[in-house]
PDB file of N, CA and C in Angstrom:
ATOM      1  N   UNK A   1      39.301  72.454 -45.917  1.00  0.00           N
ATOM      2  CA  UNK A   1      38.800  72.418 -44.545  1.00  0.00           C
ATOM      3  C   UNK A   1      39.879  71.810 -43.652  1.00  0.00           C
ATOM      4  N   UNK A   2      40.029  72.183 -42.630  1.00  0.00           N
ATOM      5  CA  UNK A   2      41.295  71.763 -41.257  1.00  0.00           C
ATOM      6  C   UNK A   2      40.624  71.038 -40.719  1.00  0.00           C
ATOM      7  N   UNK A   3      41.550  69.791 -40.667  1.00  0.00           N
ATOM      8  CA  UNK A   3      41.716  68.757 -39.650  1.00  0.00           C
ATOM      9  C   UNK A   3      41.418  68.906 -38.700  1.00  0.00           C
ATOM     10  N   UNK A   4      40.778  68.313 -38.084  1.00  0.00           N
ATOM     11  CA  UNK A   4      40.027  68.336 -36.825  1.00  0.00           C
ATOM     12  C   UNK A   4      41.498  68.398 -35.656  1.00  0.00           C
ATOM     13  N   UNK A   5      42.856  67.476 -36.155  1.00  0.00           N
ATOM     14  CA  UNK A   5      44.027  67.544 -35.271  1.00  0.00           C
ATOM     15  C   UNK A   5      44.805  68.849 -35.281  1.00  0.00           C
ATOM     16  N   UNK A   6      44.998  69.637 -36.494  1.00  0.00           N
ATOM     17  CA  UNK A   6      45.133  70.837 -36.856  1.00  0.00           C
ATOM     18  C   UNK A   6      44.640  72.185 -36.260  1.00  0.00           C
ATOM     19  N   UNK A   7      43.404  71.840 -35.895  1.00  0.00           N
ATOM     20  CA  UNK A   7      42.376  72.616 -35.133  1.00  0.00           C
ATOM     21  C   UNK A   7      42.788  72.653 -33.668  1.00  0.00           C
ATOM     22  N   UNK A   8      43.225  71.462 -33.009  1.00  0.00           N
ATOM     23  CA  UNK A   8      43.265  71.347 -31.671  1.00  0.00           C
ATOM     24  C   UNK A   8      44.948  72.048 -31.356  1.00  0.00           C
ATOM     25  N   UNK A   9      45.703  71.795 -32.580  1.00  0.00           N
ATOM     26  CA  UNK A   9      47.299  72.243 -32.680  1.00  0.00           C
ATOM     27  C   UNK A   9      47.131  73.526 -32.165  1.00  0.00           C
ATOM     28  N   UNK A  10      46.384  74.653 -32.914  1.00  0.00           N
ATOM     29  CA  UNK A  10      46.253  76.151 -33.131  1.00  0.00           C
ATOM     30  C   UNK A  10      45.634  76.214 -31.760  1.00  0.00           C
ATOM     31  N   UNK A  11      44.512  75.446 -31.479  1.00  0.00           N
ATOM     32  CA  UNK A  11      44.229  76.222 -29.569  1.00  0.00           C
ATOM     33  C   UNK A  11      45.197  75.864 -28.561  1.00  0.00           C
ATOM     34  N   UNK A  12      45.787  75.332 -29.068  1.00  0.00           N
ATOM     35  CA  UNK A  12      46.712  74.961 -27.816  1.00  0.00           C
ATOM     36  C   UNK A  12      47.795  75.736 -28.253  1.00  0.00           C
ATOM     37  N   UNK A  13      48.593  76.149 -29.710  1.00  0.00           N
ATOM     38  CA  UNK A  13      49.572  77.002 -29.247  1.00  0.00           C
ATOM     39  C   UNK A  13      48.737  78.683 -28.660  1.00  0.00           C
ATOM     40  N   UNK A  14      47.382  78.443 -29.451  1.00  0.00           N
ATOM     41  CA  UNK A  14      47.425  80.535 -29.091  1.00  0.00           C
ATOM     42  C   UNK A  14      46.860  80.251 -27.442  1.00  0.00           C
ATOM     43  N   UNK A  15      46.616  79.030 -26.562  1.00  0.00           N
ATOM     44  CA  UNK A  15      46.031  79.295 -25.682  1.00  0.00           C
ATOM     45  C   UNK A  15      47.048  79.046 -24.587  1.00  0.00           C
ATOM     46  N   UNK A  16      48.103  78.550 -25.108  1.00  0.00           N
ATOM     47  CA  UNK A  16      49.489  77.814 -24.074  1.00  0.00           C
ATOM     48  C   UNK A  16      48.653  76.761 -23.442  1.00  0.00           C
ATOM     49  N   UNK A  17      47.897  76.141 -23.841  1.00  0.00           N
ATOM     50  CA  UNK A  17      47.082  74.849 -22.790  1.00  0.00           C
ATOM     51  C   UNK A  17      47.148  73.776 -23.913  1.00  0.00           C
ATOM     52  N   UNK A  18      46.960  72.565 -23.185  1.00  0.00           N
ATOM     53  CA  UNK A  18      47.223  71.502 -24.010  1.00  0.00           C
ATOM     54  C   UNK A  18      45.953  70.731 -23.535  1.00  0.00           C
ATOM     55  N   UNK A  19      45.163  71.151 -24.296  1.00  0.00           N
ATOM     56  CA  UNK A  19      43.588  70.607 -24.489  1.00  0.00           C
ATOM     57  C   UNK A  19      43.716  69.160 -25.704  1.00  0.00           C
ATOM     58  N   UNK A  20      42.914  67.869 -24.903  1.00  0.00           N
ATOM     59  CA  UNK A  20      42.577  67.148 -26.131  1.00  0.00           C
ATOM     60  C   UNK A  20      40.975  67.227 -26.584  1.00  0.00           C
ATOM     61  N   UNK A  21      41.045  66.481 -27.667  1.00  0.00           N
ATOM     62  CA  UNK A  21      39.749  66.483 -28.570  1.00  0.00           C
ATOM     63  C   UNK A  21      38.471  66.076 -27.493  1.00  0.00           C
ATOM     64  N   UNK A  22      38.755  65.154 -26.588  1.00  0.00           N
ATOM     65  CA  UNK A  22      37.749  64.864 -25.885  1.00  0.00           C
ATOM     66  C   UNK A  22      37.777  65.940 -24.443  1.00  0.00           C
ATOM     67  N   UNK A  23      38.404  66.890 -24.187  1.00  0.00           N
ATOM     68  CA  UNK A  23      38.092  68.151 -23.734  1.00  0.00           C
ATOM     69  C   UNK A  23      37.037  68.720 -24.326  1.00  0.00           C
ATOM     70  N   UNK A  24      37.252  69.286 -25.654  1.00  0.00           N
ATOM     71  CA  UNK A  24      36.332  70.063 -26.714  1.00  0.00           C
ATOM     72  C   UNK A  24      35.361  69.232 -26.398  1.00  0.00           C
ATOM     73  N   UNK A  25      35.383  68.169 -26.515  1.00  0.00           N
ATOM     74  CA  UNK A  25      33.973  67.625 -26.591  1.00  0.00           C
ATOM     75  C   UNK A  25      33.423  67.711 -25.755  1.00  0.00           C
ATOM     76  N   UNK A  26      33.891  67.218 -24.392  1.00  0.00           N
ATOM     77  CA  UNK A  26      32.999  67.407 -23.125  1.00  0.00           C
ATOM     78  C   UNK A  26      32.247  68.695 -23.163  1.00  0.00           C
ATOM     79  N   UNK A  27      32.766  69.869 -23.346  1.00  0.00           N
ATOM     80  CA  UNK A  27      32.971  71.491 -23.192  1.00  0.00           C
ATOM     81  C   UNK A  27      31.345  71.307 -23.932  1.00  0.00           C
ATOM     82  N   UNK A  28      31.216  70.576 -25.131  1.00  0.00           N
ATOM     83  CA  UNK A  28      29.988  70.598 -25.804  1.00  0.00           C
ATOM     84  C   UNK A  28      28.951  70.057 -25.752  1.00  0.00           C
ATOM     85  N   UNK A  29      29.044  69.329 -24.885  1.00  0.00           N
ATOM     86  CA  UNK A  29      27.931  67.971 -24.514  1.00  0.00           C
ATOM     87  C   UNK A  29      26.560  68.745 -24.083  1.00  0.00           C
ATOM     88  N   UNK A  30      25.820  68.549 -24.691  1.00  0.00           N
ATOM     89  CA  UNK A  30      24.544  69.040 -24.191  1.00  0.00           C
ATOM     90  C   UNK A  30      24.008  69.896 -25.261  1.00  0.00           C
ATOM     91  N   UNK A  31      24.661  69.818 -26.233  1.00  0.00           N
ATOM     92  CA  UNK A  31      24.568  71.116 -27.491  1.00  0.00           C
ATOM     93  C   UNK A  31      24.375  70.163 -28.394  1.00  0.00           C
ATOM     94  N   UNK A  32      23.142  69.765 -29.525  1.00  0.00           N
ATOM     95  CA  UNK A  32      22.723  69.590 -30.837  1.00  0.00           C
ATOM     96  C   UNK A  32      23.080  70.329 -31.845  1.00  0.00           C
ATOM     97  N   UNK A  33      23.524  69.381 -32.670  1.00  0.00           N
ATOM     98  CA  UNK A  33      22.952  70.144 -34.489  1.00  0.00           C
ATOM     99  C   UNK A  33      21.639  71.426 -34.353  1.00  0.00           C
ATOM    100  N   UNK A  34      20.981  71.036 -33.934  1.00  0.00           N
ATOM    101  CA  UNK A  34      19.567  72.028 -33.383  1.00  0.00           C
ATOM    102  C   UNK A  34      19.987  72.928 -33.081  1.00  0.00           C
ATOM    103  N   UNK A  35      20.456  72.724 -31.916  1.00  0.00           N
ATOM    104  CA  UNK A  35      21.093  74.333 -31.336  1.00  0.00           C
ATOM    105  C   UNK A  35      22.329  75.269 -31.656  1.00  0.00           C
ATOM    106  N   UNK A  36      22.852  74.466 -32.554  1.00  0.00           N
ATOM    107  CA  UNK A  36      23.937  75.269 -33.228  1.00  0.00           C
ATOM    108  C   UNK A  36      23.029  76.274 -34.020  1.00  0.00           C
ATOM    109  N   UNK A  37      21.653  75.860 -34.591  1.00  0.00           N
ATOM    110  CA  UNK A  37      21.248  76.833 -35.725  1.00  0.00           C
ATOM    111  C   UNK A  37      20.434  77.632 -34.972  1.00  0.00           C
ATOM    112  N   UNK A  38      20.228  77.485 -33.699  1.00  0.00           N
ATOM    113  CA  UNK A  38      19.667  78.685 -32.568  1.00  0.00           C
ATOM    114  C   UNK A  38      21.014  79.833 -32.373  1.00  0.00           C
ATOM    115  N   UNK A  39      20.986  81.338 -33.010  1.00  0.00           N
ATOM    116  CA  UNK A  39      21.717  81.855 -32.332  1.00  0.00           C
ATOM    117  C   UNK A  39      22.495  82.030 -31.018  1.00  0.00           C
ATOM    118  N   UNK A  40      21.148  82.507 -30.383  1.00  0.00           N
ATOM    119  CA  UNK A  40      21.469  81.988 -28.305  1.00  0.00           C
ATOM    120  C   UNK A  40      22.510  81.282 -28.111  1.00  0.00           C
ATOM    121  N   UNK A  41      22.087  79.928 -29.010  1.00  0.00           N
ATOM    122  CA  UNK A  41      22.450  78.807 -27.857  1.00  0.00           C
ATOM    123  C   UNK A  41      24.080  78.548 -28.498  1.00  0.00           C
ATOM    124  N   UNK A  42      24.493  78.995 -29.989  1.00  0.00           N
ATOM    125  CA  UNK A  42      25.213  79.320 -30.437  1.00  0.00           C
ATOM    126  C   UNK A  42      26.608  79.928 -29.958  1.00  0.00           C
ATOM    127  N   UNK A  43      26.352  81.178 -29.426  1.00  0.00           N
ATOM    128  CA  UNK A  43      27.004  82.517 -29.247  1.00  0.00           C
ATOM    129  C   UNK A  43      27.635  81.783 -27.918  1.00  0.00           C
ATOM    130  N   UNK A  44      26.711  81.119 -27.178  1.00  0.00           N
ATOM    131  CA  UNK A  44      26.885  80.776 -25.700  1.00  0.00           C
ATOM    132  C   UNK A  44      27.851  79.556 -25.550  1.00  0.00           C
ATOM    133  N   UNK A  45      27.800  78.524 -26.853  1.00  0.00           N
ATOM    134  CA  UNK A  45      28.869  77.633 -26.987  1.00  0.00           C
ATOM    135  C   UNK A  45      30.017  78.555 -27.252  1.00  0.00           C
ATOM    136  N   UNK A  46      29.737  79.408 -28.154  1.00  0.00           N
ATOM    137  CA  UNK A  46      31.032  79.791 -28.919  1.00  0.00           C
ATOM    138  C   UNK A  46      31.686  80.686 -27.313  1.00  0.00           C
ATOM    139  N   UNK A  47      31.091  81.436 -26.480  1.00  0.00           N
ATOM    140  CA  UNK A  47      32.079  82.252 -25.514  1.00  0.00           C
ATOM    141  C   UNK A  47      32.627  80.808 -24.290  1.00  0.00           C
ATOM    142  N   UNK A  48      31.754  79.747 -24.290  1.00  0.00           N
ATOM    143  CA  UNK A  48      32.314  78.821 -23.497  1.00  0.00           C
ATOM    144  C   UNK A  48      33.576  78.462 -24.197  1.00  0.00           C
ATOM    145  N   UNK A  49      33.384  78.003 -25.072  1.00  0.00           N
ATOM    146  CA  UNK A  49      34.542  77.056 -25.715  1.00  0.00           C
ATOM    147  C   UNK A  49      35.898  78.424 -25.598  1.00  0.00           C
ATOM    148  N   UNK A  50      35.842  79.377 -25.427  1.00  0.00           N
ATOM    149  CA  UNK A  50      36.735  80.558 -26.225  1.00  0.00           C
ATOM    150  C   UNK A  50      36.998  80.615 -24.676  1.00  0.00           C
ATOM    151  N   UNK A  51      36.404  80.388 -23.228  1.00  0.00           N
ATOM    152  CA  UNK A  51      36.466  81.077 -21.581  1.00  0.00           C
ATOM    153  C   UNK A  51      37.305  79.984 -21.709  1.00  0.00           C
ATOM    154  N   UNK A  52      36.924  78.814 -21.865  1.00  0.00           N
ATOM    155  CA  UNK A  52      38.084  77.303 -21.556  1.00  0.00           C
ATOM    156  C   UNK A  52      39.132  77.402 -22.120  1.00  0.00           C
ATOM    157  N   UNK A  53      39.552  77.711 -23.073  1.00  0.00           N
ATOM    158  CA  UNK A  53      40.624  77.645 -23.756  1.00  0.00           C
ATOM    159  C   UNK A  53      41.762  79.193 -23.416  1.00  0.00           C
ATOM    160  N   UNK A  54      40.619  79.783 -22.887  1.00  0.00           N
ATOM    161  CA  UNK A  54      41.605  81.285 -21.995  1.00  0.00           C
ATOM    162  C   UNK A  54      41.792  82.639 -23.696  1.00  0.00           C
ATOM    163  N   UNK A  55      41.217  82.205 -24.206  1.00  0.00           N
ATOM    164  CA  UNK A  55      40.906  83.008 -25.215  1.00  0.00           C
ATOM    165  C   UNK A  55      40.019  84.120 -25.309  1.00  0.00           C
ATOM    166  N   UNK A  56      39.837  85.690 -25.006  1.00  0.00           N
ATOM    167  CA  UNK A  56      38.785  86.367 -25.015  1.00  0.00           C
ATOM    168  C   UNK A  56      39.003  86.519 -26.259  1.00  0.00           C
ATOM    169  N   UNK A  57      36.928  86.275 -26.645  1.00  0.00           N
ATOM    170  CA  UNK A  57      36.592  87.414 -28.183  1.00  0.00           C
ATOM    171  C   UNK A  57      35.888  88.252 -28.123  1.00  0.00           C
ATOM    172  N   UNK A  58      36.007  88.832 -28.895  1.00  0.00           N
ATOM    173  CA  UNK A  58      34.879  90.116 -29.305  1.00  0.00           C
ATOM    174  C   UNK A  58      33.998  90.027 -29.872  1.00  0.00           C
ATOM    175  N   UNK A  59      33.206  90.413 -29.988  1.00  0.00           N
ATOM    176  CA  UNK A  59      31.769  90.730 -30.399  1.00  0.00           C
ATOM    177  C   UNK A  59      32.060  90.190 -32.036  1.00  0.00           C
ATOM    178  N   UNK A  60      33.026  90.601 -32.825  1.00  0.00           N
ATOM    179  CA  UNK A  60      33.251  90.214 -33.989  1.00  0.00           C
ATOM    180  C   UNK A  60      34.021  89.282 -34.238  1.00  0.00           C
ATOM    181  N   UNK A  61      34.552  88.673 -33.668  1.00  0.00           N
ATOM    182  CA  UNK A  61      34.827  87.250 -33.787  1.00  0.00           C
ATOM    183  C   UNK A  61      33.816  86.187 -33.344  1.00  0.00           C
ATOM    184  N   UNK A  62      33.248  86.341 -32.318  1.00  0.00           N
ATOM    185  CA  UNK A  62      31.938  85.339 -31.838  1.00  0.00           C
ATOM    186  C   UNK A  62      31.024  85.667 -33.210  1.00  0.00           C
ATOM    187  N   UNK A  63      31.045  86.474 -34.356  1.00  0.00           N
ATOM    188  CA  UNK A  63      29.956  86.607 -35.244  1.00  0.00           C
ATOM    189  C   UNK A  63      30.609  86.059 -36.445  1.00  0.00           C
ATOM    190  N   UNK A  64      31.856  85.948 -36.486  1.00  0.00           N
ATOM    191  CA  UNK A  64      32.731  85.202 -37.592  1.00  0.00           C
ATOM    192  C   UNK A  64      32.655  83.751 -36.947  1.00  0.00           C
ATOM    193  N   UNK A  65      32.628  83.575 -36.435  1.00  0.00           N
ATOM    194  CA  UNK A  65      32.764  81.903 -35.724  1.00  0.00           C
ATOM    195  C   UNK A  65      31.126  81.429 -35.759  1.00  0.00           C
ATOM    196  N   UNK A  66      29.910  81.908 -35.459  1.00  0.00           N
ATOM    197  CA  UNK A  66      29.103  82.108 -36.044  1.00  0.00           C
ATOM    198  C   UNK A  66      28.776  81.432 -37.378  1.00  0.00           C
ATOM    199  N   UNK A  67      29.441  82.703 -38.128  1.00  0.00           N
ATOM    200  CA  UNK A  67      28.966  82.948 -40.014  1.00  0.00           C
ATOM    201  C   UNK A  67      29.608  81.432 -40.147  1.00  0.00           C
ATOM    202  N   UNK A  68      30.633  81.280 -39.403  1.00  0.00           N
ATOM    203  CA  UNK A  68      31.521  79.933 -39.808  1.00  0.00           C
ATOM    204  C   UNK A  68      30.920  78.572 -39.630  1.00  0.00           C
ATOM    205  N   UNK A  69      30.403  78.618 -38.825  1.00  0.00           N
ATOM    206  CA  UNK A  69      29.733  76.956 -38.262  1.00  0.00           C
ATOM    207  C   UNK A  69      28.292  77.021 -39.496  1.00  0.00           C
ATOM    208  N   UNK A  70      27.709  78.266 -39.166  1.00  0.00           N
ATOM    209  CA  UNK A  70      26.558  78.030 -40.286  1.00  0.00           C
ATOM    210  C   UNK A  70      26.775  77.392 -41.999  1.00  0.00           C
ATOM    211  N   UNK A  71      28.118  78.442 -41.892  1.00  0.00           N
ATOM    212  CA  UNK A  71      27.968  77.955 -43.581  1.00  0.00           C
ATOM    213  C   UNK A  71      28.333  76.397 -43.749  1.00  0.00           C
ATOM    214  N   UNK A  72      28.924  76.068 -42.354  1.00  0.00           N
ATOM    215  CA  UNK A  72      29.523  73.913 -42.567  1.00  0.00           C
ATOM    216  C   UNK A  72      28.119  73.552 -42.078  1.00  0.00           C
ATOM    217  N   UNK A  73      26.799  74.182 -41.665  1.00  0.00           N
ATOM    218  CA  UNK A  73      25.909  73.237 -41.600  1.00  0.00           C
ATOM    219  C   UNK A  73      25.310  73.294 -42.331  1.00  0.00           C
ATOM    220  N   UNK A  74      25.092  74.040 -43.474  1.00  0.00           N
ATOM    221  CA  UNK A  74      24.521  73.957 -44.570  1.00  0.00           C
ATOM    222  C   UNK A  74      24.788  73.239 -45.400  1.00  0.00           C
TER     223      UNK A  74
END
């Protein structure tokens, strides 16, 4: 599993922005454990976090990012 610092490395080179950890976080505030396992509310973090960082996805990546968070909350 990647480092949470590792993680922030990779959005900032594919996004050319130099986001810190307490960016991400703000970006999430208002979002539970709960609502991660709500699709909706899910999909809707995942295109925020992806609009901030200047990243468009597709339909199949928002469903891999998805499959991804589920299987770490299990």
């Amino acid at each position: 599993m990647a480092k949470a610092d590792d993680l922030l490395k990779q959005i900032n080179q594919k996004s050319k922005k130099k986001m810190t950890m307490g960016d991400i976080k703000n970006l999430a505030k208002g979002y539970s454990k709960k609502d991660l396992k709500d699709d909706k509310k899910l999909q809707e973090l995942i295109k925020k976090l992806g609009k901030a960082v200047g990243v468009q996805l597709s339909d199949k990546q928002i469903s891999t990012v998805k499959k991804q968070v589920k299987d770490r909350l299990l």
